[in-house]
Protein backbone atom coordinates (compact mmCIF):
# COMPACT_ATOMS: atom_id res chain seq x y z
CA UNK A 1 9.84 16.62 -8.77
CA UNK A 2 8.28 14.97 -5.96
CA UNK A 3 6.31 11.89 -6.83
CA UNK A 4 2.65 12.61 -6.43
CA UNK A 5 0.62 10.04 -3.87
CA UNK A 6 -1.31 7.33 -5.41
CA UNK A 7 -5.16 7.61 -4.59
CA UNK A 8 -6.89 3.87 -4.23
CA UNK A 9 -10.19 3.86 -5.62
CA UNK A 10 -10.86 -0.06 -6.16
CA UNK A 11 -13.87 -1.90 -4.58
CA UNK A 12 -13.04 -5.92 -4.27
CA UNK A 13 -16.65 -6.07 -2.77
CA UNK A 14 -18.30 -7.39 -5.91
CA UNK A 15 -16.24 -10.14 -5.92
CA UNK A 16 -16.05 -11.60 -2.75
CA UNK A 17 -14.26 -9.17 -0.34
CA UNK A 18 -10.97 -8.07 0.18
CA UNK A 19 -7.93 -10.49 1.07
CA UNK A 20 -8.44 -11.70 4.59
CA UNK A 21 -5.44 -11.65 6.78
CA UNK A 22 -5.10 -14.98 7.94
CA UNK A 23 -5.42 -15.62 11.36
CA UNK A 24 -2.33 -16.98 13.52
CA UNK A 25 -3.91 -18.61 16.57
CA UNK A 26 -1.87 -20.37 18.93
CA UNK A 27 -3.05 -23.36 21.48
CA UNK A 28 -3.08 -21.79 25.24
CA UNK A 29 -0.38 -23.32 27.34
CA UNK A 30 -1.34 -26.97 29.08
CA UNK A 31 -4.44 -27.33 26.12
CA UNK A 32 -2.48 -29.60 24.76
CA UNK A 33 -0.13 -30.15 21.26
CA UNK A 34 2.15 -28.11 20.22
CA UNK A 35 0.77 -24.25 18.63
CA UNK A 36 -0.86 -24.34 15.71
CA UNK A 37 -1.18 -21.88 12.53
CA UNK A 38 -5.05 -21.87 11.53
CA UNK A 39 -6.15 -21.84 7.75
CA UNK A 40 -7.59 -18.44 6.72
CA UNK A 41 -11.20 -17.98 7.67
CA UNK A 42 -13.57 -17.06 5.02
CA UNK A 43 -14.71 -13.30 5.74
CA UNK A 44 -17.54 -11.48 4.34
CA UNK A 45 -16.98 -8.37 1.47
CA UNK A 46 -15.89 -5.52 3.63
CA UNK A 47 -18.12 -2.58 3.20
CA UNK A 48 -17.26 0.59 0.87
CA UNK A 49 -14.83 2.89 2.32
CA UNK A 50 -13.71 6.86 1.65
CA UNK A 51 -11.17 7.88 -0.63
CA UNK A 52 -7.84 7.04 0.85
CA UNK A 53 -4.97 9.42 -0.28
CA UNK A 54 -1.39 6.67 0.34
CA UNK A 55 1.97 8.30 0.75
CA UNK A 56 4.24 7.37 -2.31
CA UNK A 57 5.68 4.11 -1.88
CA UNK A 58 10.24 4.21 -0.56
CA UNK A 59 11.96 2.89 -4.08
CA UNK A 60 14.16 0.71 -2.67
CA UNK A 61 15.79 -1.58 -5.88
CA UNK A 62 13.67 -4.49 -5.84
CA UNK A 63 13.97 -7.26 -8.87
CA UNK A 64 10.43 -8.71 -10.49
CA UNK A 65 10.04 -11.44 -8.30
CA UNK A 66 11.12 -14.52 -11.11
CA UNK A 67 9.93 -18.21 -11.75
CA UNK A 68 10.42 -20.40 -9.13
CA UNK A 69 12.14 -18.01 -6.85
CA UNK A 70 10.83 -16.95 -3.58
CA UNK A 71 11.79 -13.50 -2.20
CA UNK A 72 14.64 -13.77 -0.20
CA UNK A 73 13.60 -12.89 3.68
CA UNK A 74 16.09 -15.56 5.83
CA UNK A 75 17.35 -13.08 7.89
CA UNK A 76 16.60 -9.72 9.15
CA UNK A 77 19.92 -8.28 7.65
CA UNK A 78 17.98 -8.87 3.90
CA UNK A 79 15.44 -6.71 5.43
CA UNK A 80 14.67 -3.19 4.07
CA UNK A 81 15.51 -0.43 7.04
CA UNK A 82 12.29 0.10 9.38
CA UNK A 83 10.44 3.15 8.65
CA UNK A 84 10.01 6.04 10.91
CA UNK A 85 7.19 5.96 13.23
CA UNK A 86 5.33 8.18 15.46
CA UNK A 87 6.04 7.58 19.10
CA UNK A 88 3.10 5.80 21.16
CA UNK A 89 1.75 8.48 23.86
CA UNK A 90 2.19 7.24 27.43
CA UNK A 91 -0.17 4.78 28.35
CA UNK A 92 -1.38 5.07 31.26
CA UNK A 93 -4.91 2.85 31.38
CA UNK A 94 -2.40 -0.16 30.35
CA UNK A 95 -2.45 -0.56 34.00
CA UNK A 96 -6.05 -0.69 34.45
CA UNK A 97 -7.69 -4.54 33.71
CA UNK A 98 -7.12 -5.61 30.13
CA UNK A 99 -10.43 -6.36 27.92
CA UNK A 100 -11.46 -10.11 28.30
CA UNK A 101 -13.32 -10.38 24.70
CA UNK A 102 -11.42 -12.33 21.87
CA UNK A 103 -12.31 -9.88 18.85
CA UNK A 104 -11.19 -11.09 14.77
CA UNK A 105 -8.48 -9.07 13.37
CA UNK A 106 -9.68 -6.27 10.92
CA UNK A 107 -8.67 -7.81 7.20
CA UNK A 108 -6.89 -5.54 5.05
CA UNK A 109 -9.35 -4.26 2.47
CA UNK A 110 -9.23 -1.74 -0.63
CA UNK A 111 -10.55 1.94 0.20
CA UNK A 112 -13.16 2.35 -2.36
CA UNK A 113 -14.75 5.28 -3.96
CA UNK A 114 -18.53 5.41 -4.81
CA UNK A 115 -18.77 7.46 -8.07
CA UNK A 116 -22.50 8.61 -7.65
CA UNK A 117 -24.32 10.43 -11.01
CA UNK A 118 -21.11 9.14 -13.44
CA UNK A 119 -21.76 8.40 -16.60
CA UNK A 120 -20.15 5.29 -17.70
CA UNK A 121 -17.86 5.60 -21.01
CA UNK A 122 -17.33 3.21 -23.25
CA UNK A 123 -13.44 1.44 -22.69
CA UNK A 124 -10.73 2.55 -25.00
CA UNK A 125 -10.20 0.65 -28.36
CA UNK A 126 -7.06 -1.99 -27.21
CA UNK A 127 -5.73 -0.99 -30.24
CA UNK A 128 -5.64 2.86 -29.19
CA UNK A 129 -3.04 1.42 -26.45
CA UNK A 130 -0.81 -0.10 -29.50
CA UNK A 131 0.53 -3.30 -27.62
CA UNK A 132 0.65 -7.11 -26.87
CA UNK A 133 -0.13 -8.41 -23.15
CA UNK A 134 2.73 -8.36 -21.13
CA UNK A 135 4.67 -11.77 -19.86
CA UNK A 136 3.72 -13.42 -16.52
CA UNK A 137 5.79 -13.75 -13.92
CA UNK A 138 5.89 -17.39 -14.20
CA UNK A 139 4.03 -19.96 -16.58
CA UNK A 140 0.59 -20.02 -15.25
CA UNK A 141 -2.68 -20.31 -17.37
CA UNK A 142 -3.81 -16.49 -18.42
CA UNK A 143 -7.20 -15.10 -19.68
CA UNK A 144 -6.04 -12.02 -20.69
CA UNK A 145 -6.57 -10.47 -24.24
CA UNK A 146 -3.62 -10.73 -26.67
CA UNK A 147 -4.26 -7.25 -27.78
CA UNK A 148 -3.17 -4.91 -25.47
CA UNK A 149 0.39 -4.18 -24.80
CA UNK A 150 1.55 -3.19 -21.28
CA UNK A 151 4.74 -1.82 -22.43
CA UNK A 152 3.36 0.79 -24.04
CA UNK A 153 2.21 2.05 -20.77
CA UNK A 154 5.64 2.09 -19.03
CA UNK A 155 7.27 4.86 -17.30
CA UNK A 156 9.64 6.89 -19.30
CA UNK A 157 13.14 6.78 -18.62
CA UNK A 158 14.72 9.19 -16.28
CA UNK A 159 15.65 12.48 -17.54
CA UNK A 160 19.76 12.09 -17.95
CA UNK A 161 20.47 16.04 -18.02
CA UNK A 162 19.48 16.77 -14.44
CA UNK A 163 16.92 19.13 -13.01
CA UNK A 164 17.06 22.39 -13.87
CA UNK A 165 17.61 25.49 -11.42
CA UNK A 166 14.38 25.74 -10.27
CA UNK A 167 13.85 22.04 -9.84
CA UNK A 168 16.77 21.72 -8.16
CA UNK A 169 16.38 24.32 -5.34
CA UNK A 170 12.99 22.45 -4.87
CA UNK A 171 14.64 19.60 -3.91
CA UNK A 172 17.39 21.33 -2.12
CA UNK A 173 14.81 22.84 0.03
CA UNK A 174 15.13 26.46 -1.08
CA UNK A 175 11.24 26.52 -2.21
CA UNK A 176 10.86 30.86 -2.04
CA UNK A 177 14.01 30.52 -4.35
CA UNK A 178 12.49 27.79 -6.74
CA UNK A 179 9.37 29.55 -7.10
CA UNK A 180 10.87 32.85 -8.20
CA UNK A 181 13.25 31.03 -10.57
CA UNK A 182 10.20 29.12 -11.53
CA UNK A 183 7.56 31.84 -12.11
CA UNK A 184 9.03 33.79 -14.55
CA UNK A 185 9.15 30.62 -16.84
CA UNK A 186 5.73 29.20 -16.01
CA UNK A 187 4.00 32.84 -17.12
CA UNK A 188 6.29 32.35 -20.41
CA UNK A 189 4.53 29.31 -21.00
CA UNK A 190 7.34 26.55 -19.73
CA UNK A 191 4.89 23.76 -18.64
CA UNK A 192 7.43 22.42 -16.39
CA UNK A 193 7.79 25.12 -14.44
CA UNK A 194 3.75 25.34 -14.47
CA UNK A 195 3.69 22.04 -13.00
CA UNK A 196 6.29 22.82 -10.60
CA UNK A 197 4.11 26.33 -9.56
CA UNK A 198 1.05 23.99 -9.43
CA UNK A 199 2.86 21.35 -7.01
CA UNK A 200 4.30 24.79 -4.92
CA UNK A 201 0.40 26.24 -4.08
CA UNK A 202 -0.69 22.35 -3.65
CA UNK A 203 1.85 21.95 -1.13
CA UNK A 204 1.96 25.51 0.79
CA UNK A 205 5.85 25.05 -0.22
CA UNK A 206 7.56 28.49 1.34
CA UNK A 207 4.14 30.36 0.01
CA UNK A 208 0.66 30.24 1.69
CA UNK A 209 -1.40 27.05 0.29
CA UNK A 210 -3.36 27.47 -2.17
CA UNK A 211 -5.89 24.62 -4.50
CA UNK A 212 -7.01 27.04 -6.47
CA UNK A 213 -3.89 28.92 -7.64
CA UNK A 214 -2.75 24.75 -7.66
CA UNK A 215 -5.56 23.88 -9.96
CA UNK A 216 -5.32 26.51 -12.55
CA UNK A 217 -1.05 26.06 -13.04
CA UNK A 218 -1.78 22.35 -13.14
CA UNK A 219 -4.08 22.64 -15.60
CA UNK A 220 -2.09 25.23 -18.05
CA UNK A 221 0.71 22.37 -18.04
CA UNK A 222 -2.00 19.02 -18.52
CA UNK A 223 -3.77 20.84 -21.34
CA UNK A 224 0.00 21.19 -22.60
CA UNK A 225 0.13 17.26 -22.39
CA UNK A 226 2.31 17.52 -19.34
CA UNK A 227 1.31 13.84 -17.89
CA UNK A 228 2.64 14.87 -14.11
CA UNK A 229 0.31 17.76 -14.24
CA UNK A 230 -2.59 15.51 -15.70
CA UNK A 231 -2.09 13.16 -12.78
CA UNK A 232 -1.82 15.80 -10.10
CA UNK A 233 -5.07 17.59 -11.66
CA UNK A 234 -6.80 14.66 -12.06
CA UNK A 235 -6.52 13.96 -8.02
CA UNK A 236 -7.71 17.39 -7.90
CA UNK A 237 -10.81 17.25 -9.46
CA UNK A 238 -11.03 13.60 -7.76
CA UNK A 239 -10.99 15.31 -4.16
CA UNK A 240 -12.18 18.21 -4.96
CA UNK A 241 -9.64 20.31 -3.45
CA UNK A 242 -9.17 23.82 -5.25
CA UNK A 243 -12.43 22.70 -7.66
CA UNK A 244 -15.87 20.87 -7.47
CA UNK A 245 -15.52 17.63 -7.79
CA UNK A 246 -15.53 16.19 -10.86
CA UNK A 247 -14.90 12.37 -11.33
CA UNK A 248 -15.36 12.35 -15.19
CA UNK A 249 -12.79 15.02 -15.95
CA UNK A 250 -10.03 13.19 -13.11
CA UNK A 251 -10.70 10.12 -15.27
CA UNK A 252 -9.98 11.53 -18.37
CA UNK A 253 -6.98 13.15 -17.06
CA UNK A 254 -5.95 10.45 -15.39
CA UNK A 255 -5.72 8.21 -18.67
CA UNK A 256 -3.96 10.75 -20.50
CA UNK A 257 -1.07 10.62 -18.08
CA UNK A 258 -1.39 6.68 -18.16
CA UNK A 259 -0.62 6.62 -21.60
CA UNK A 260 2.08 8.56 -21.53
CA UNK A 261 3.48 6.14 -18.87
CA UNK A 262 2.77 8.56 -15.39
CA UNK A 263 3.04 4.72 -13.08
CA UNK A 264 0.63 6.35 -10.18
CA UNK A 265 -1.74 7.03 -13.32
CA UNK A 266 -2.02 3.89 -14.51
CA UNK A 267 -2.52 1.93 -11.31
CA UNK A 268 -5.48 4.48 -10.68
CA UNK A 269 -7.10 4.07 -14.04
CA UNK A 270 -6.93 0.52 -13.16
CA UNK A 271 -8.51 1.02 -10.13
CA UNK A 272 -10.93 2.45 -12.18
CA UNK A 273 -11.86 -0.06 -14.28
CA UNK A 274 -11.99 -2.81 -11.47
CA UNK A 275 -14.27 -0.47 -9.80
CA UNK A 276 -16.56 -0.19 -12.68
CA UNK A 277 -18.54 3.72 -11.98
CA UNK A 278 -16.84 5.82 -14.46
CA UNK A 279 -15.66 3.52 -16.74
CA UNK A 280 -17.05 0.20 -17.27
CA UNK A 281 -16.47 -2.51 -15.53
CA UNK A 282 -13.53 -4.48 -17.02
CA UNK A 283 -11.52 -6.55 -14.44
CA UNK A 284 -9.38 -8.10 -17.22
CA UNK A 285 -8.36 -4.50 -18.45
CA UNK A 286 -8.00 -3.12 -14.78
CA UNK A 287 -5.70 -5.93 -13.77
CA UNK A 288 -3.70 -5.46 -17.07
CA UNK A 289 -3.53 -1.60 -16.07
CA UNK A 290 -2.43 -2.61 -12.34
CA UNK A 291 0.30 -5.30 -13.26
CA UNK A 292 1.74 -2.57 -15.33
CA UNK A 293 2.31 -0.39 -12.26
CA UNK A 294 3.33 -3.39 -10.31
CA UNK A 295 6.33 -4.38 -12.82
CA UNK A 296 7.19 -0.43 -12.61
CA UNK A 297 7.81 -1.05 -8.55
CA UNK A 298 4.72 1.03 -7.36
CA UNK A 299 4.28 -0.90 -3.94
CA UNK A 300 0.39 0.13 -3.46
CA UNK A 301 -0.38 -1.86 -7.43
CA UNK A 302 1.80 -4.53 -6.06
CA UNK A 303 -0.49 -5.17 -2.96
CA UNK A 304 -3.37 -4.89 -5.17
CA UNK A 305 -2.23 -7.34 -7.79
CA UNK A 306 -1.51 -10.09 -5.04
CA UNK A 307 -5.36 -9.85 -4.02
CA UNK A 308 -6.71 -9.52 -7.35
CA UNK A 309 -4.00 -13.27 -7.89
CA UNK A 310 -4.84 -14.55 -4.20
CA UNK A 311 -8.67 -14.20 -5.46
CA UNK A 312 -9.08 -14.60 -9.27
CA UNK A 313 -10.07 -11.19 -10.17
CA UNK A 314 -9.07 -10.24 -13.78
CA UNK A 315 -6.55 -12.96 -13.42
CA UNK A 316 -6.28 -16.97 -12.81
CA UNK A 317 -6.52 -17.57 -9.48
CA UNK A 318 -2.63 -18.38 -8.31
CA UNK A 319 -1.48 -18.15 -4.55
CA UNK A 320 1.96 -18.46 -5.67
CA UNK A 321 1.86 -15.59 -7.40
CA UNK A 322 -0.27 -13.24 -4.95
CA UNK A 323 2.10 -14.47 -2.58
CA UNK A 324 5.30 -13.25 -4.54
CA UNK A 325 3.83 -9.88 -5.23
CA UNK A 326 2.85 -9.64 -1.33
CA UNK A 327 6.45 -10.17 -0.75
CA UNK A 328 7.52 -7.45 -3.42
CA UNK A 329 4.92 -4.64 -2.26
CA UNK A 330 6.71 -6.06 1.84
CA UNK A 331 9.62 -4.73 1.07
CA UNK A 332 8.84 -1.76 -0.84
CA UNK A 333 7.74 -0.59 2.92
CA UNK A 334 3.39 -1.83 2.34
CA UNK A 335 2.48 -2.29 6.09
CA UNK A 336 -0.29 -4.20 5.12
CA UNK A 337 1.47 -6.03 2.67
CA UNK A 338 4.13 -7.10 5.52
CA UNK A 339 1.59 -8.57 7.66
CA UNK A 340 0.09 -10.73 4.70
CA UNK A 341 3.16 -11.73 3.72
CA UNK A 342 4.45 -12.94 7.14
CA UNK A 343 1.44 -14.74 7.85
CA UNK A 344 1.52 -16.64 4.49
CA UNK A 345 4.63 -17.48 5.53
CA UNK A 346 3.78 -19.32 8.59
CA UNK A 347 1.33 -21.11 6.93
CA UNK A 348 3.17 -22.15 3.97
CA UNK A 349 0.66 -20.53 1.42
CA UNK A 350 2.03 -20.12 -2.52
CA UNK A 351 5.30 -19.97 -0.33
CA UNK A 352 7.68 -22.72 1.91
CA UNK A 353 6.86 -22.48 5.14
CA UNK A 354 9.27 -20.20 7.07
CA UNK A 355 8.17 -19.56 10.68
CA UNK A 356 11.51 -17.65 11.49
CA UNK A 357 10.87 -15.11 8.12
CA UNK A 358 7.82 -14.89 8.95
CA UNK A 359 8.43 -13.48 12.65
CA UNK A 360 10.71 -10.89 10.99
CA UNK A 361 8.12 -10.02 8.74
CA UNK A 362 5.97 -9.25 11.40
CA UNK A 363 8.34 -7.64 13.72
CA UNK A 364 9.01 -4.77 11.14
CA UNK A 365 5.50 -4.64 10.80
CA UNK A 366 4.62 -4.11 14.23
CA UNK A 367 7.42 -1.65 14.69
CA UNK A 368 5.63 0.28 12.27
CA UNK A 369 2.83 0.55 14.27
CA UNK A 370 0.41 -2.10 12.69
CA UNK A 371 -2.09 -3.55 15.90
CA UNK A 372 -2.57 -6.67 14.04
CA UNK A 373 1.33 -7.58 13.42
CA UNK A 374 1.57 -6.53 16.80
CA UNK A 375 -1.26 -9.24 18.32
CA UNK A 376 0.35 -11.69 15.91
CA UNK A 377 4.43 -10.88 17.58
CA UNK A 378 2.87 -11.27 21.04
CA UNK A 379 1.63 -14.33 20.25
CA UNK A 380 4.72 -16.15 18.91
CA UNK A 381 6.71 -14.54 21.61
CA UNK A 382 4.78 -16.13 23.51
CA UNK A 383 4.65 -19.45 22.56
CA UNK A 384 8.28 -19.66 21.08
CA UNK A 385 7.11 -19.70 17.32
CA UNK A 386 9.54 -18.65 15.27
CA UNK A 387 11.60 -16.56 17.47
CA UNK A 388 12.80 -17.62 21.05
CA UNK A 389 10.04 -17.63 23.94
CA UNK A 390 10.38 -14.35 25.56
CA UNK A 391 7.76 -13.25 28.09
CA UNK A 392 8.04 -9.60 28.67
CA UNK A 393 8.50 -8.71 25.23
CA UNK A 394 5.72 -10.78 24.50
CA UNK A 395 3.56 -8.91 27.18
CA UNK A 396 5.17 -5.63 25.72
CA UNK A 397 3.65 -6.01 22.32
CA UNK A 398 0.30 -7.52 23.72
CA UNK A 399 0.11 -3.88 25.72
CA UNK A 400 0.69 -2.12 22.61
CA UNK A 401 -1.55 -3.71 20.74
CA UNK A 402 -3.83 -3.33 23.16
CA UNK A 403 -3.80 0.36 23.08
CA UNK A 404 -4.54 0.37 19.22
CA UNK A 405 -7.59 -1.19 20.00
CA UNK A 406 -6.40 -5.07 19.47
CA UNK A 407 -7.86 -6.79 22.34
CA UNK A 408 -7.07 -10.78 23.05
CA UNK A 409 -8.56 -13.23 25.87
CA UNK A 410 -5.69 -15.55 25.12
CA UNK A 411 -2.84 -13.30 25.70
CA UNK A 412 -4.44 -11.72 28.94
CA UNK A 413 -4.76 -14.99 30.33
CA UNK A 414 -0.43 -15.45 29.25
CA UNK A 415 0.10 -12.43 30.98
CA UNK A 416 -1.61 -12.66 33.92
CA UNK A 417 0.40 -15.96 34.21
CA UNK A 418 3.92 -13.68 34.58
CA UNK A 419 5.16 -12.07 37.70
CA UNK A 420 5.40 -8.95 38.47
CA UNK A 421 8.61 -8.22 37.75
CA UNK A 422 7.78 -9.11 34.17
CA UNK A 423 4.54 -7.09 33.73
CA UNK A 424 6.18 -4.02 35.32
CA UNK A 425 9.54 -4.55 32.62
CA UNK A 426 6.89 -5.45 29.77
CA UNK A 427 4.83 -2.34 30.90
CA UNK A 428 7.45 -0.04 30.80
CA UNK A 429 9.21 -1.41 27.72
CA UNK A 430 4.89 -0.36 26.27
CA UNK A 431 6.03 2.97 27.27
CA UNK A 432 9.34 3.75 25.89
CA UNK A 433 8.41 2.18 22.31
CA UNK A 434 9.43 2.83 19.64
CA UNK A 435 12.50 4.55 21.55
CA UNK A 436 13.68 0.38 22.86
C-alpha cells in the first residue's frame, strides 16, 4: 500500500529557533584574500507556521551513519539520482535590471501546528512502551531515561507472502479493478481491504474523491487495530478533511499506530511531544520517539533529529552527530537537508572540510529547485570554490535564483562584470533549465 505522507507538527521556537542555514559568503573580486566561508549567524526563533503535509521520503538503502565514519559524498557518482522537478516558466523580466538589495537567506525551520482549546494528557507510563533506550550512534554523553525501549517501536517486518489481488492491481495501476476486488471484502469485514477502500476515496483513485466515504472505511479498519488506518485517520481528523477537526482523537490514533511500529506515526507523535499542546511537553520523550523513525530511514525524522543534535533539544548538544544525520536525511532526497549538509561541509562543522562535496551537495540541491542552494552554486561558480570558475553558469544559477525570489548585490555586481556574450549564454541556459 502506498506509504502515507508524514505531517510535521514540531515548533523549535521555544528553544531557540530552528537550525539556521549557514551562510556561504564569498569576498568580491579585487577586496582582497582569497573567499571566505562565514561562521553561521545567530538567527532569531522563526515564527509558527501551518500544517505542512511532506511527500513520503524515496527509500533508497542507506546504512545508520556509524562511529567515526562520515557519509561518503567524494564524488557525484556516490550521489543518489536527482529528483524530478518542475520546469522553470520562461523568464522573461530576467532581462529587466536585477534587484540591488543583499537580503539573508530564509533558514530552514519546522512547520508547526498551534493546537488551540487541547487538553493536555498526561504522557504514557515508559513502562506501557516495554523497552530500554536505544544505542547512540556513537559514544557521546546521553540524558535520556533508561526506561523506555525504542525497539519496541520499530516497524514490522515486511509481509513475505506478497500483496494480495486487490493490493496488487493497486499498485499495478488498475484502481476500478482493485476497488471491486476490494469492496466485497471490506463490507465482509477484511480490515485490509477497509484500509485499502479508505486510501481509494482519500485519493480519488479511478472513483470520484471522497473524505468522508475515506474517513468512515479508515476508521472501521483503526478501530480493528489496523495501525495504517490509525495513521491515515489520525491525519484526517488532524486536517480535518472528511471530519471536523479533532486534534485529541488524531493523537490518540496516532500513538496507537506508533506502538504498533507505523514509522510516519511515531515521528509525528514525537513531533507531538516536542511541541507540547496535546500532550505534554517532553523533549526527552519526543526526541526518543523521533530517533526511532530516524534509525527506521524516514528522511523528514532524520532532518529533525540533526536540529534537535545541532541544538541540544531532548539530546546533548553534538554537531557531529546533527551533521551525520543531515547527511543521512541528504541522501534520502531532504532538499533542505542537502543544503545544510553542503554548507556544513564547506565549513568543516561536526564534519572534514570538503569544499568539492560540498558543491555537489549543493548542485543537486539547486537542481531541485531550492533558491538558496541555488544563490550558494552561483557563488562558488563564481569564485572557483569547490568546482572550477565558470562564469555563465555561475550567472545562470544567479538568474534562477533570482526568479525564486533570492536576490544578491554581490552577484549582480559579478555579472554585470561579464560580456555579453556570457549574459546572453547564462540567460538562455535560465531558460532552458532544468532541460540543460
Amino acid at each position: 500500500m502506498r506509504r502515507a505522507p508524514s505531517v510535521l507538527l514540531a515548533v523549535l521556537g521555544m528553544s531557540g529557533g530552528a537550525l539556521a542555514q549557514e551562510p556561504i559568503v564569498l569576498t568580491p573580486p579585487g577586496a582582497g584574500g582569497p573567499p571566505v566561508v562565514a561562521e553561521p549567524v545567530p538567527i532569531a526563533p522563526a515564527p509558527a507556521a501551518p500544517v505542512a503535509v511532506l511527500p513520503p521520503a524515496s527509500q533508497i538503502p542507506l546504512p545508520t551513519p556509524r562511529p567515526g565514519r562520515d557519509p561518503d559524498v567524494a564524488s557525484t557518482a556516490d550521489l543518489p539520482p536527482l529528483p524530478a522537478v518542475e520546469a522553470l516558466p520562461q523568464p522573461d523580466d530576467l532581462q529587466q535590471p536585477l534587484a540591488q538589495d543583499l537580503t539573508p537567506p530564509t533558514p530552514a525551520t519546522l512547520p508547526s501546528v498551534a493546537f488551540e482549546n487541547a487538553s493536555p494528557e498526561p504522557i504514557p507510563d515508559p513502562a506501557d512502551l516495554g523497552v530500554a533506550a536505544a544505542p547512540p550512534l556513537q559514544p557521546v554523553a546521553s540524558e535520556l531515561p533508561d526506561d523506555v525501549d525504542l525497539a519496541a517501536l520499530s516497524p514490522e517486518p515486511a509481509d513475505t507472502e506478497g500483496p494480495d489481488l486487490a493490493y496488487g492491481a493497486f499498485q499495478r495501476g488498475l484502481y476500478l479493478t482493485a476497488f471491486d476486488l476490494a469492496i466485497r471484502r471490506a463490507e465482509a469485514g477484511d480490515v485490509a481491504a477497509q484500509t485499502l477502500i479508505g486510501l481509494i476515496y482519500e485519493g480519488g483513485y479511478g472513483i470520484p474523491q471522497s473524505f468522508p466515504d475515506a474517513v468512515n472505511w479508515y476508521k472501521l479498519a483503526a478501530d480493528a487495530n489496523d495501525r495504517e488506518a490509525q495513521f491515515a485517520l489520525g491525519i484526517m481528523y488532524l486536517q480535518g478533511r472528511g471530519t471536523p477537526i479533532d486534534r485529541a482523537k488524531a493523537a490518540e490514533y496516532l500513538e496507537k499506530a506508533a506502538l504498533q511500529g507505523q514509522t510516519d506515526a511515531i515521528y509525528n507523535v514525537g513531533l507531538l511531544y516536542l511541541e507540547g499542546s496535546v500532550r505534554p511537553p517532553n523533549p526527552k520523550l519526543a526526541a526518543q520517539y523521533i530517533e526511532s523513525a530516524a534509525r527506521a530511514e524516514n528522511g523528514d525524522a532524520q532532518y529533525t533529529l540533526a536540529q534537535l543534535y545541532s541544538q541540544g533539544i531532548g539530546v546533548p548538544p553534538n554537531q557531529t552527530l546533527a551533521t551525520q544525520w543531515l547527511g543521512s536525511a541528504a541522501k534520502l532526497g531532504i532538499v533542505p537537508a542537502q543544503v545544510e549538509y553542503a554548507i556544513r561541509l564547506f565549513n568543516g562543522r561536526g564534519i572534514a572540510k570538503d569544499e568539492t562535496a560540498g558543491a555537489q551537495w549543493l548542485e543537486r540541491a539547486a537542481n531541485a529547485g531550492d533558491a538558496i542552494a541555488q544563490n550558494r552554486l552561483a557563488r562558488i561558480l563564481a569564485a572557483g570554490i569547490g568546482e572550477t570558475a565558470a562564469p555563465v553558469e555561475a550567472a545562470k544559477w544567479h538568474f534562477l535564483a533570482v526568479e525564486a525570489g533570492k536576490d544578491d548585490e554581490w552577484l549582480d555586481t559579478f555579472v554585470d562584470g561579464l560580456s555579453g556574450e556570457q549574459k546572453q549564454a547564462a540567460l538562455a541556459a535560465a531558460q532552458r533549465w532544468p532541460a540543460n
